[in-house]
C-alpha atoms as a PDB file:
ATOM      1  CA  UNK A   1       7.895  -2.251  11.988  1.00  0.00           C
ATOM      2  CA  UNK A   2      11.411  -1.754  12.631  1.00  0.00           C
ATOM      3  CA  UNK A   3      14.177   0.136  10.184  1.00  0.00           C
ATOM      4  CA  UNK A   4      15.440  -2.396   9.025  1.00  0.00           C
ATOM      5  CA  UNK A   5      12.025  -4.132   7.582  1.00  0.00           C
ATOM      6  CA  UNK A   6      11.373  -0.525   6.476  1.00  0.00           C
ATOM      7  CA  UNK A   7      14.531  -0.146   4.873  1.00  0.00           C
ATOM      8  CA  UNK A   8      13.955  -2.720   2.778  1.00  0.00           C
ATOM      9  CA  UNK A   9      10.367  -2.389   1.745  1.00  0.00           C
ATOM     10  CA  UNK A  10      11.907   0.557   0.428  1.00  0.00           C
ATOM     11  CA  UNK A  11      14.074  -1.550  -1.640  1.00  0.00           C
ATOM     12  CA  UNK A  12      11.490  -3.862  -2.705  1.00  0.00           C
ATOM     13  CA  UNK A  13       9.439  -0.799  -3.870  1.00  0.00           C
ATOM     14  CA  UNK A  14      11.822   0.133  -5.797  1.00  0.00           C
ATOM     15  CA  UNK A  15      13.145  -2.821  -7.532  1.00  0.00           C
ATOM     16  CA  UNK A  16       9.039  -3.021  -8.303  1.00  0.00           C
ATOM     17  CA  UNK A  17       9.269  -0.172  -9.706  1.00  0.00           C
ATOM     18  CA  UNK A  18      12.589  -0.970 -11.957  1.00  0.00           C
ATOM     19  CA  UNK A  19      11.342  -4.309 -13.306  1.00  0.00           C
ATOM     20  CA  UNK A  20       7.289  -3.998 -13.530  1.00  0.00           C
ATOM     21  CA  UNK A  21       7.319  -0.559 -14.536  1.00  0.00           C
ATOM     22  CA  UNK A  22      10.454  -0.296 -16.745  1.00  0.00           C
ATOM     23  CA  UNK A  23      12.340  -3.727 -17.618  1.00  0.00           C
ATOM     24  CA  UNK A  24       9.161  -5.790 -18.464  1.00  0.00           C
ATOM     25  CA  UNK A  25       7.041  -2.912 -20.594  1.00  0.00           C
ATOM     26  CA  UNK A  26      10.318  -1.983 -22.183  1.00  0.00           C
ATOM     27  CA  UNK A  27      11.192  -5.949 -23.024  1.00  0.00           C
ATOM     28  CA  UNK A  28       7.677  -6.766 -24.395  1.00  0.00           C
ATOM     29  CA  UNK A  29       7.638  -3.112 -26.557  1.00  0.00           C
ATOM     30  CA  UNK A  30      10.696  -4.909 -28.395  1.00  0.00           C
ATOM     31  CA  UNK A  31       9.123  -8.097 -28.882  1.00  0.00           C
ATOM     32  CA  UNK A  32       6.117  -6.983 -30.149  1.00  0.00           C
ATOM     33  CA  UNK A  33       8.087  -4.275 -32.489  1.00  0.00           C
ATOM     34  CA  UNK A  34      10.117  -7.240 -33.464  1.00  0.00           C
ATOM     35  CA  UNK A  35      13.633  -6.193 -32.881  1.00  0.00           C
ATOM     36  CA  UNK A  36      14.262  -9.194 -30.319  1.00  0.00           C
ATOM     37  CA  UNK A  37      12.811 -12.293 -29.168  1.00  0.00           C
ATOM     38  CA  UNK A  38      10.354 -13.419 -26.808  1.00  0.00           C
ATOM     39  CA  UNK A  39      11.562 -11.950 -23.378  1.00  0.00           C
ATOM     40  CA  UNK A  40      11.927 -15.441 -21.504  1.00  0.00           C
ATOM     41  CA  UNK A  41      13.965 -14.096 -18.766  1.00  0.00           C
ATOM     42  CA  UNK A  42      11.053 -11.931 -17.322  1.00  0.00           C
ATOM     43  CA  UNK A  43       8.789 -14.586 -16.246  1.00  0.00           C
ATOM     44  CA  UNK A  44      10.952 -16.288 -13.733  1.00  0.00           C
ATOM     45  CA  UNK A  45      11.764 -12.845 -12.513  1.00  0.00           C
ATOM     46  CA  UNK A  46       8.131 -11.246 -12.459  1.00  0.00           C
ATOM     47  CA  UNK A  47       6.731 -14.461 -10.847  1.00  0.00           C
ATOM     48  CA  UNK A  48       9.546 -14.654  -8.269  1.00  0.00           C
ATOM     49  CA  UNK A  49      10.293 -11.176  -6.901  1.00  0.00           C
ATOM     50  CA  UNK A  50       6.640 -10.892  -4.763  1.00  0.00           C
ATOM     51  CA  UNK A  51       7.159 -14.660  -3.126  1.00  0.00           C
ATOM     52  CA  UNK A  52      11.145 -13.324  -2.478  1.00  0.00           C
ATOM     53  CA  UNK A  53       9.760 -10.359  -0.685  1.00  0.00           C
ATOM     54  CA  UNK A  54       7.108 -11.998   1.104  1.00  0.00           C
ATOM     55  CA  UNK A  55       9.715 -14.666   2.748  1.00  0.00           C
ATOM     56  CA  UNK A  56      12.982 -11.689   3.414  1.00  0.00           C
ATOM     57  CA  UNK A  57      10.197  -9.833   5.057  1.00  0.00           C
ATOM     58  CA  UNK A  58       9.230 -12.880   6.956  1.00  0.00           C
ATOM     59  CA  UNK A  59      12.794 -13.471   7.977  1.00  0.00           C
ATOM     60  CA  UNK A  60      13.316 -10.367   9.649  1.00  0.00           C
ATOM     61  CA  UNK A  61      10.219 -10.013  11.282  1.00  0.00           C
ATOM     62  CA  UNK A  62      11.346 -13.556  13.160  1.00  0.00           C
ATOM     63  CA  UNK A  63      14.832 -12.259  13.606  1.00  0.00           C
ATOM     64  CA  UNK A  64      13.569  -8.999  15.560  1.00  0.00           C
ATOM     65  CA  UNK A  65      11.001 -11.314  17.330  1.00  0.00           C
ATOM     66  CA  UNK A  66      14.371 -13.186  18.563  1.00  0.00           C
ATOM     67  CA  UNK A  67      15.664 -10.243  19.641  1.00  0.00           C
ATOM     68  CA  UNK A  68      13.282  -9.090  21.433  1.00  0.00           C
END
């Protein structure tokens, strides 16, 4: 694994952490305590970000292949 593809597992991890662990609790807390509406915006986001890492991880992993 080189530093860049661990650099930004890093990233990934922690933009997990950020949106499954803070953004999405936090947006459903509000919906379900009724102070906004249904938190549409999540879904595209929670179903995208693992398919977004798997294929920038892919990426780089062919672009060091390349290389060497």
């Amino acid at each position: 694994m080189s530093k860049k593809e661990k650099r930004w597992r890093r990233v990934y991890f922690l933009l997990y952490l950020l949106i499954y662990g803070l953004v999405a609790p936090l947006s459903l807390i509000l919906f379900f305590i009724g102070e906004e509406s249904f938190p549409f915006f999540i879904i595209p986001v929670v179903l995208a970000l693992p398919a977004m890492k798997h294929n920038h991880i892919q990426k780089i992993r062919e672009k060091e292949e390349m290389r060497a």
